[in-house]
Protein backbone atom coordinates (compact mmCIF):
# COMPACT_ATOMS: atom_id res chain seq x y z
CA UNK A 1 88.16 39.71 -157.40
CA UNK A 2 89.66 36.27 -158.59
CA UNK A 3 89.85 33.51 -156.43
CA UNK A 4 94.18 33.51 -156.10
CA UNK A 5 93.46 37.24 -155.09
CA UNK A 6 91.58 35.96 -152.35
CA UNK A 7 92.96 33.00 -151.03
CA UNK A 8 96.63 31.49 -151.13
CA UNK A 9 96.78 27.60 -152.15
CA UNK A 10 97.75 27.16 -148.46
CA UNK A 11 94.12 28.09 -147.16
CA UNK A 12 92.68 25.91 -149.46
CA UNK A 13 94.69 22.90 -148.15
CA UNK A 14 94.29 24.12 -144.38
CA UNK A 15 90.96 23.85 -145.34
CA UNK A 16 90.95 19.82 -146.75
CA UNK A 17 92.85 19.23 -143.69
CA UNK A 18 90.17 20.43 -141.30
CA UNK A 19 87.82 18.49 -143.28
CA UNK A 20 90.01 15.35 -143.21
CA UNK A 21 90.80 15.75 -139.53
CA UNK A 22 87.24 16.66 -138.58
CA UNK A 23 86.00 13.20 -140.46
CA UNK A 24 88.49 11.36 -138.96
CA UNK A 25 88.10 12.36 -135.66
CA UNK A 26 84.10 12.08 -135.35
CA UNK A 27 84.90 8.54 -137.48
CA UNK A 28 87.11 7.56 -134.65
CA UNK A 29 85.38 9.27 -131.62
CA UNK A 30 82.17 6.78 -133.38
CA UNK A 31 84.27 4.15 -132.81
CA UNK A 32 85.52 4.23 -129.26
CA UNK A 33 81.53 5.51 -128.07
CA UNK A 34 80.89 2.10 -129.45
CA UNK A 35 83.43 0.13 -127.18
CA UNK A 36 82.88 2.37 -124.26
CA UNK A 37 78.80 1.19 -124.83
CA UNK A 38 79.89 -2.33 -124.03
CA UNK A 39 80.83 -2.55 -120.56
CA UNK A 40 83.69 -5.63 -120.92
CA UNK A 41 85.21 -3.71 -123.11
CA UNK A 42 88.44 -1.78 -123.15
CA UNK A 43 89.65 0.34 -125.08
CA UNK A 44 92.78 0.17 -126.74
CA UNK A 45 95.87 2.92 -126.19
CA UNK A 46 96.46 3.01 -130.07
CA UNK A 47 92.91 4.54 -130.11
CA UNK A 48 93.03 6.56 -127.24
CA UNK A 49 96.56 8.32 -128.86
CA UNK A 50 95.08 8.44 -132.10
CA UNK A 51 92.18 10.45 -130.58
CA UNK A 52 94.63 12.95 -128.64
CA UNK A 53 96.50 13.38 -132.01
CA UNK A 54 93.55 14.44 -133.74
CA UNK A 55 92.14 16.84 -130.93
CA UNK A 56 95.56 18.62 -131.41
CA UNK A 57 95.54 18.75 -134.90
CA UNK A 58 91.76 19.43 -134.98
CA UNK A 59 92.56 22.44 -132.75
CA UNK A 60 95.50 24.03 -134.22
CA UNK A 61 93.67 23.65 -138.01
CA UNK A 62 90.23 25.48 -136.14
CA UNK A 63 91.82 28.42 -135.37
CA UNK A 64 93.74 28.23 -138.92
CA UNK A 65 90.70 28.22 -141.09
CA UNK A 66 88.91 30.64 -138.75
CA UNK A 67 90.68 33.03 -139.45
CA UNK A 68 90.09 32.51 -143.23
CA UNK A 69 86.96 31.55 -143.06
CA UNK A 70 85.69 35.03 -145.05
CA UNK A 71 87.69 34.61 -147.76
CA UNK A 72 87.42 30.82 -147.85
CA UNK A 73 83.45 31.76 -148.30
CA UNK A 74 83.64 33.94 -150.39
CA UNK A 75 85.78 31.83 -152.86
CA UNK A 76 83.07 29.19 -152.66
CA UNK A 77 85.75 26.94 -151.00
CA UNK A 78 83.26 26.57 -147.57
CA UNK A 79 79.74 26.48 -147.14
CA UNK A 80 79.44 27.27 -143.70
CA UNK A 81 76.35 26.04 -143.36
CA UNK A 82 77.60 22.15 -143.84
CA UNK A 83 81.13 22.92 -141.74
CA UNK A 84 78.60 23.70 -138.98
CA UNK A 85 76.30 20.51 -139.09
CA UNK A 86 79.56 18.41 -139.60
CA UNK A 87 81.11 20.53 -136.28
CA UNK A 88 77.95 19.98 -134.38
CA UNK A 89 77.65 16.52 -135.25
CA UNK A 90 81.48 16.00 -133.87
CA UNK A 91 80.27 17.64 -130.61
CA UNK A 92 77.24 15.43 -130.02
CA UNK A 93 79.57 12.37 -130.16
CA UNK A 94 81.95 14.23 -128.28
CA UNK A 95 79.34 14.65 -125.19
CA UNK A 96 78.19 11.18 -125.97
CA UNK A 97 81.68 9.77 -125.29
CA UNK A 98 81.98 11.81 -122.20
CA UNK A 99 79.07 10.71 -120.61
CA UNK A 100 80.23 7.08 -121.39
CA UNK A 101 83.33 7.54 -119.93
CA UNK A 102 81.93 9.02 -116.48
CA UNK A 103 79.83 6.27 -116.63
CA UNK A 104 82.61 3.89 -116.62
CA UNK A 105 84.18 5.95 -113.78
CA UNK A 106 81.32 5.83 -111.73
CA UNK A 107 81.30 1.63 -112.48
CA UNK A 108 85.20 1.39 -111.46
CA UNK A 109 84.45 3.76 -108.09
CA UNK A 110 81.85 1.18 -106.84
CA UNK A 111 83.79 -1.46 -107.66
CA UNK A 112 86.98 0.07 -106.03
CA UNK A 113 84.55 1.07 -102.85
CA UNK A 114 83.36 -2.12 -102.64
CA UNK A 115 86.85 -3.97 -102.94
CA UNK A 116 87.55 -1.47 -99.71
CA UNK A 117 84.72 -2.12 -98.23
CA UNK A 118 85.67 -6.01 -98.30
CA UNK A 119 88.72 -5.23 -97.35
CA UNK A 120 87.73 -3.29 -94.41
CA UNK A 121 85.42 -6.02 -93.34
CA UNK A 122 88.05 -9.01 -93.68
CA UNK A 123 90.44 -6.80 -91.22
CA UNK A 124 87.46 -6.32 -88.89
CA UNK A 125 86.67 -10.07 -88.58
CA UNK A 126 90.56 -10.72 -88.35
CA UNK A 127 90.19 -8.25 -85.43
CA UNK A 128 87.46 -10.07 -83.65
CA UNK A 129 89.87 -13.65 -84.39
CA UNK A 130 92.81 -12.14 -82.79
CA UNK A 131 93.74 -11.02 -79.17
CA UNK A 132 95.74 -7.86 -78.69
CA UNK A 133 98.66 -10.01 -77.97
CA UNK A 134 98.15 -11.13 -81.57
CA UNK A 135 97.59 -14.59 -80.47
CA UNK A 136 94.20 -16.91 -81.52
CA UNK A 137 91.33 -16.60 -79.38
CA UNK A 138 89.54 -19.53 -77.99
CA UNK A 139 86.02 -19.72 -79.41
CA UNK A 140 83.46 -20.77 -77.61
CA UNK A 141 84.26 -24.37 -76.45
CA UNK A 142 87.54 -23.11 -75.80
CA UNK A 143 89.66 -24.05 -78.77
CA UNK A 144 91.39 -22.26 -81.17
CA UNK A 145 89.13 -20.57 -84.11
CA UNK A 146 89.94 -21.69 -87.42
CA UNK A 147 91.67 -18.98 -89.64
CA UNK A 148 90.26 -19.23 -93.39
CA UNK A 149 91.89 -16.84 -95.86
CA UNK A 150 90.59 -16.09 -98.94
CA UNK A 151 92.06 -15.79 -102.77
């Protein structure tokens, strides 16, 4: 059986684009694991679009060349034994970059909880300044408390 028996032309460029997308995407998942590992940094949209772009395209091509994957085999057009290292080594950055990004969740939750929890104590203290009647209390010679706000 002859190789244009077996595959169309088509399947053998589905194929180079998997490979293409699949290099780019671990390239540029690489990348961002790299910013996200430095705490001051952010990332930037272009990258984070880029990244959605290539999970779409990365998904539509997987189920493209899987279901050619025989015949791309068995034309010697895929060594399945590479596609799989190069697919597990996409999904080990892949958990790598989520763990850094619940990471940095976890950072901007304390930090929000804390900017609350500031908050909450300001209002407390303002609480303890003013009377019901909104009006300064005395303190404790009798004259008005100072009111100190902060920036």
């Amino acid at each position: 059986m002859s190789k244009e028996a077996t595959l169309d032309e088509i399947d053998i460029r589905t194929l180079a684009e998997f490979r293409k997308v699949l290099s780019d995407l671990t390239e540029l998942i690489g990348q961002e694991n790299g910013i996200l590992s430095m705490p001051a940094e952010t990332l930037p949209m272009a990258m984070v679009t880029r990244k959605e772009e290539l999970g779409e395209r990365y998904a539509r091509l997987t189920r493209a060349v899987r279901g050619k994957a025989a015949a791309l085999k068995a034309a010697g057009e895929l060594d399945p034994v590479e596609m799989e290292e190069r697919i597990r080594t996409l999904i080990r950055s892949v958990k790598e970059n989520q763990s850094l990004l619940n990471a940095r969740k976890a950072a901007t939750a304390m930090r929000v909880e804390a900017v609350m929890q500031a908050l909450a104590e300001r209002e407390r203290k303002e609480a303890e300044t003013y009377g019901a009647d909104a009006k300064t209390k005395g303190g404790p010679s009798g004259n008005a408390k100072s009111v100190r706000f902060q920036a």
